[in-house]
N, C-alpha and C. Protein backbone atom coordinates (compact mmCIF):
# COMPACT_ATOMS: atom_id res chain seq x y z
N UNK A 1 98.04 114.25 91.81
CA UNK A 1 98.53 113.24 92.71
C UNK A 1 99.75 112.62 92.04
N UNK A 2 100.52 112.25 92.68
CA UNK A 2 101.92 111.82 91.78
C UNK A 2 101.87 110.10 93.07
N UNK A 3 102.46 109.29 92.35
CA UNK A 3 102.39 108.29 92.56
C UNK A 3 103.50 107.42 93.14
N UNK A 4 104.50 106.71 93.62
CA UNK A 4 105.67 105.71 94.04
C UNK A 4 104.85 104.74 93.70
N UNK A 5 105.29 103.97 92.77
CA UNK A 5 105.02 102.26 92.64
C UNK A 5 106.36 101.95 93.18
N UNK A 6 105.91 100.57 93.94
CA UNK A 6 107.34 99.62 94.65
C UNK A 6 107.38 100.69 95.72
N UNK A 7 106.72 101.46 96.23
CA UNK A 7 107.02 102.04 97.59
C UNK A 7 107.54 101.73 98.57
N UNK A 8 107.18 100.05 98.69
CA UNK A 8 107.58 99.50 100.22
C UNK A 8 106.32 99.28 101.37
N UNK A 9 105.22 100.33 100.76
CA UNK A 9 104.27 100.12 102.01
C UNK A 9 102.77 101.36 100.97
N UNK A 10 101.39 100.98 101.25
CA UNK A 10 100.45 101.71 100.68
C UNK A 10 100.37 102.79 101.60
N UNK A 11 100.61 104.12 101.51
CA UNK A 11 101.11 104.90 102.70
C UNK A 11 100.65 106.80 101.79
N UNK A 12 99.91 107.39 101.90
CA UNK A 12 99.77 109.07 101.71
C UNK A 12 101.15 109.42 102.33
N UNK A 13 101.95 110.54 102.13
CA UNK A 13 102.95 111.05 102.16
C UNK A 13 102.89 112.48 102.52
N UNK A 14 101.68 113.18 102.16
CA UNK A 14 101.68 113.92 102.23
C UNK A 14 101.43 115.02 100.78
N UNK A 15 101.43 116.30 100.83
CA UNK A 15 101.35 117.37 99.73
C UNK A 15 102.85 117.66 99.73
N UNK A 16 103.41 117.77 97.88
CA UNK A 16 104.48 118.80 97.65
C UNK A 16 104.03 119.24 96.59
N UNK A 17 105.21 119.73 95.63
CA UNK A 17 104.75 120.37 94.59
C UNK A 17 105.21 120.17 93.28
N UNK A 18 104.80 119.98 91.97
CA UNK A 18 105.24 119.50 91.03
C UNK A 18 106.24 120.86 90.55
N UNK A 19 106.76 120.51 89.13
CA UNK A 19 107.82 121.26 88.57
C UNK A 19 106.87 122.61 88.56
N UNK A 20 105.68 122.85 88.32
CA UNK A 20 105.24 124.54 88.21
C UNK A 20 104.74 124.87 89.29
N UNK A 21 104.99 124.79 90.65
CA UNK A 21 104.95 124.73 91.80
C UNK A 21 103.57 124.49 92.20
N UNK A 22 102.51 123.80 91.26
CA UNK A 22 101.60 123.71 92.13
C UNK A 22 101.34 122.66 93.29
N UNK A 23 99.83 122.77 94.28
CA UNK A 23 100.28 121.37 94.53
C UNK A 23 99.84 120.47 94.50
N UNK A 24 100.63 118.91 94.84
CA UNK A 24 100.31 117.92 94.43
C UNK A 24 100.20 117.13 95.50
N UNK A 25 99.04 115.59 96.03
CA UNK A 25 99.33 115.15 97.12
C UNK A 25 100.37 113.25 96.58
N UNK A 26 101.34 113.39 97.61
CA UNK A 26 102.06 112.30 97.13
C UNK A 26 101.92 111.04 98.18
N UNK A 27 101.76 110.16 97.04
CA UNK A 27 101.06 108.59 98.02
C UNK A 27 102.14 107.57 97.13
N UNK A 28 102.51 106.35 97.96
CA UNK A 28 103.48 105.42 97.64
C UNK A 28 102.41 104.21 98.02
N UNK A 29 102.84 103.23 97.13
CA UNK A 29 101.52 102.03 96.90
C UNK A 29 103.04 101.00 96.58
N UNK A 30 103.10 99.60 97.61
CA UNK A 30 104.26 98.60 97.35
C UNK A 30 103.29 97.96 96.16
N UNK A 31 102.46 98.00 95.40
CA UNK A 31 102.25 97.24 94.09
C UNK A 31 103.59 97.73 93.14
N UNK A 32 103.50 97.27 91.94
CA UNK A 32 104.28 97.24 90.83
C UNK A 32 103.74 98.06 89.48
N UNK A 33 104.18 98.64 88.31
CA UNK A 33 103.34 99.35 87.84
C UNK A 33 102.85 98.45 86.67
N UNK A 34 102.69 96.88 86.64
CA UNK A 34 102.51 96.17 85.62
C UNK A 34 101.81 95.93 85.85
N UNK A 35 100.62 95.56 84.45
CA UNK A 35 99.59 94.97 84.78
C UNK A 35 98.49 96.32 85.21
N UNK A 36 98.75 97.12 85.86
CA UNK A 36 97.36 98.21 86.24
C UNK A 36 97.80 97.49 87.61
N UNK A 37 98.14 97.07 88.74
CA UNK A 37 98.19 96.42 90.03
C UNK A 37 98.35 97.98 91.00
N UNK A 38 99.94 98.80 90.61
CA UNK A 38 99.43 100.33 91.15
C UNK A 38 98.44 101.11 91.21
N UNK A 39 98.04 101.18 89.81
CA UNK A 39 96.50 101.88 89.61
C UNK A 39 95.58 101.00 90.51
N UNK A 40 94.99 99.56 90.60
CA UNK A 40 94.23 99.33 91.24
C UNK A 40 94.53 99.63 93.14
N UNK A 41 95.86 99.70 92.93
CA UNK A 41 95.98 100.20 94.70
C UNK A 41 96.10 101.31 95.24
N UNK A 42 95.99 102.39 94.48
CA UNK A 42 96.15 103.56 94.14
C UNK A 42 94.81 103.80 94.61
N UNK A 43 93.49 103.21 94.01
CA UNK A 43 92.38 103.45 93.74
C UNK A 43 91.72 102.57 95.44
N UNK A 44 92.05 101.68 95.60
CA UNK A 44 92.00 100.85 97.13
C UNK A 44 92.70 102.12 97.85
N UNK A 45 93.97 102.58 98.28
CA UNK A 45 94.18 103.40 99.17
C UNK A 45 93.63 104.76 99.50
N UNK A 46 92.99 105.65 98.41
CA UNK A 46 92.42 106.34 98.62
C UNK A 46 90.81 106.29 98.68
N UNK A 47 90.06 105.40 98.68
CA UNK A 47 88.88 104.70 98.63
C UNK A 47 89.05 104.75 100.75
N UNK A 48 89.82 103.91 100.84
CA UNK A 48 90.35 103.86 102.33
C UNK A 48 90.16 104.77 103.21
N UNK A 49 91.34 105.85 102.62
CA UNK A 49 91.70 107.12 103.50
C UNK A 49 89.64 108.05 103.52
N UNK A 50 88.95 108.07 102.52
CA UNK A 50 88.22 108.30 102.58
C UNK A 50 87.11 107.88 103.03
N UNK A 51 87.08 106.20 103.65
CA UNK A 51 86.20 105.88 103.79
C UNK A 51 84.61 105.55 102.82
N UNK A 52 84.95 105.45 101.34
CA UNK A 52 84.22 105.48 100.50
C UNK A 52 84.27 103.90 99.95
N UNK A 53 83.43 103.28 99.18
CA UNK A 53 84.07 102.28 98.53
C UNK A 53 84.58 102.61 97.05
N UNK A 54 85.08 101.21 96.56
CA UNK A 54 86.52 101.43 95.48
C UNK A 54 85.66 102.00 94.42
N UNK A 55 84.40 101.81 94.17
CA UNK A 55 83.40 102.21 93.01
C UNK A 55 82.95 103.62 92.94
N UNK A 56 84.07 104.37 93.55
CA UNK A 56 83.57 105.87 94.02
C UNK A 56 85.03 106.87 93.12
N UNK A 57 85.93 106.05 93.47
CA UNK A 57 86.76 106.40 92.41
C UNK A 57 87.53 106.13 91.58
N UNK A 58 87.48 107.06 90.52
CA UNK A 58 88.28 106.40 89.61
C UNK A 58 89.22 107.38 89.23
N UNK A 59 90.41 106.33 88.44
CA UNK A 59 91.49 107.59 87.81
C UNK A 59 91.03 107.77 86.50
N UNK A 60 91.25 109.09 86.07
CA UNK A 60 90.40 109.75 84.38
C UNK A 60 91.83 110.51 83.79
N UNK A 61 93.27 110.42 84.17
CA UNK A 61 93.90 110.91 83.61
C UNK A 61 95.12 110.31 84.13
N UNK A 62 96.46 109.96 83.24
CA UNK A 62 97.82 109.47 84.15
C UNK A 62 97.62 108.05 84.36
N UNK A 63 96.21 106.93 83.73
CA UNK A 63 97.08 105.76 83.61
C UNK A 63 98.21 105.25 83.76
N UNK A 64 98.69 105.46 82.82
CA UNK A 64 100.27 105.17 82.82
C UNK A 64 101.51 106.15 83.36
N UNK A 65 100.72 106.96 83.84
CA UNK A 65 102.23 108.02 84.24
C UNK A 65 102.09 108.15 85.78
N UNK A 66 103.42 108.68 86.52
CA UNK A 66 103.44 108.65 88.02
C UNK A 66 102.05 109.59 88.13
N UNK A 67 102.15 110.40 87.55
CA UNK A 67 101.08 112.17 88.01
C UNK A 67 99.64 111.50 87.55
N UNK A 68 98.29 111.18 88.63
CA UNK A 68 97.10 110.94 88.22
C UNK A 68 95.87 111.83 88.60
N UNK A 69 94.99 111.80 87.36
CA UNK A 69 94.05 112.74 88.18
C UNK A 69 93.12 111.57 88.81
N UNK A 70 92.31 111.93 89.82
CA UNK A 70 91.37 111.23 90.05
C UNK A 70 89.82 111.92 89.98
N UNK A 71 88.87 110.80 89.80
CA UNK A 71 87.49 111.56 90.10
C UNK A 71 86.82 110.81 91.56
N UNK A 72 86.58 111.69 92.27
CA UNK A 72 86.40 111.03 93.46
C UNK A 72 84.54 111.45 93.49
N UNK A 73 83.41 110.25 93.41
CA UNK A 73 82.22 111.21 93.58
C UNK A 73 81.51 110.57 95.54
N UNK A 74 80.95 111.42 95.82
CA UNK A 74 80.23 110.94 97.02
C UNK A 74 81.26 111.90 98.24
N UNK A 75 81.96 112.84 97.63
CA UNK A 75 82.89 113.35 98.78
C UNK A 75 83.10 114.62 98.40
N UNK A 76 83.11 115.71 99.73
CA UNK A 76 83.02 116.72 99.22
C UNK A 76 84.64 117.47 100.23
N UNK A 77 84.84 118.76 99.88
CA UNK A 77 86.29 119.41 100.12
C UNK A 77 86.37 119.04 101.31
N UNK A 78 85.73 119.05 102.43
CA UNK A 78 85.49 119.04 103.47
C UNK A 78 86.47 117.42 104.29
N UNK A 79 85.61 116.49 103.82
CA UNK A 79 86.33 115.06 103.53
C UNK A 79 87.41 114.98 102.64
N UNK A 80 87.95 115.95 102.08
CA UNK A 80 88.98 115.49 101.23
C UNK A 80 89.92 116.53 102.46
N UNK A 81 89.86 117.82 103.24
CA UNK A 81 91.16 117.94 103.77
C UNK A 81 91.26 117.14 104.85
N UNK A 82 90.44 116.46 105.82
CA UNK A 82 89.77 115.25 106.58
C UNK A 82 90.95 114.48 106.27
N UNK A 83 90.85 113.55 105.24
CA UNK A 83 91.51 112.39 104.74
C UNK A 83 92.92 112.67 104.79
N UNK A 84 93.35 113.87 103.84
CA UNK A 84 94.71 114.20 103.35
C UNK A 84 95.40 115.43 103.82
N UNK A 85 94.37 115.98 104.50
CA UNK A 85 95.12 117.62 105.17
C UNK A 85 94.96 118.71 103.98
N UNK A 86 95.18 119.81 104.20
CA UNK A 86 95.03 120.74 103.34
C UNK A 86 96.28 121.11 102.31
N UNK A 87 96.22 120.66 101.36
CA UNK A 87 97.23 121.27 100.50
C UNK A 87 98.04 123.40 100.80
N UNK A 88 99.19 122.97 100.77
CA UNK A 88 99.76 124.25 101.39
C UNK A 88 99.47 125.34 100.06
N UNK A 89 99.52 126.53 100.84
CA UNK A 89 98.97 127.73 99.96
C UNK A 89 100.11 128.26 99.12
């Protein structure tokens, strides 16, 4: 997942692809990246799109960097192309 802090609006974007073409889904969050305030909205917007609460996921990699992994539990592939669409082949 690659990240926009200061986006302008908490908003999924859609799937592209990072530098080794895999892919990635890209979400813009108007928090700031100080403080953890992105990460915590990061973690609120996709909690959202899924319909899960915020205690369902967490980020486990990319703290501090745009690119995060997340662990999402209580949701399976099914609900994840649901939420975000299917990442392109």
């Amino acid at each position: 997942m690659r990240v926009t802090p200061r986006g302008g609006r908490d908003a999924v974007d859609g799937w592209g692809a990072d530098e080794a073409g895999r892919p990635v889904l890209k979400l813009r969050v108007s928090a700031a990246a100080a403080e953890g305030a992105a990460n915590a909205a990061v973690v609120q917007l996709v909690a959202k799109q899924l319909g899960v609460p915020k205690s369902c996921v967490a980020i486990v990699r990319g703290q501090t960097a745009r690119v995060k992994q997340l662990e999402i539990s209580g949701v399976g592939a099914a609900d994840l192309d649901r939420a975000f669409g299917r990442p392109p082949a």
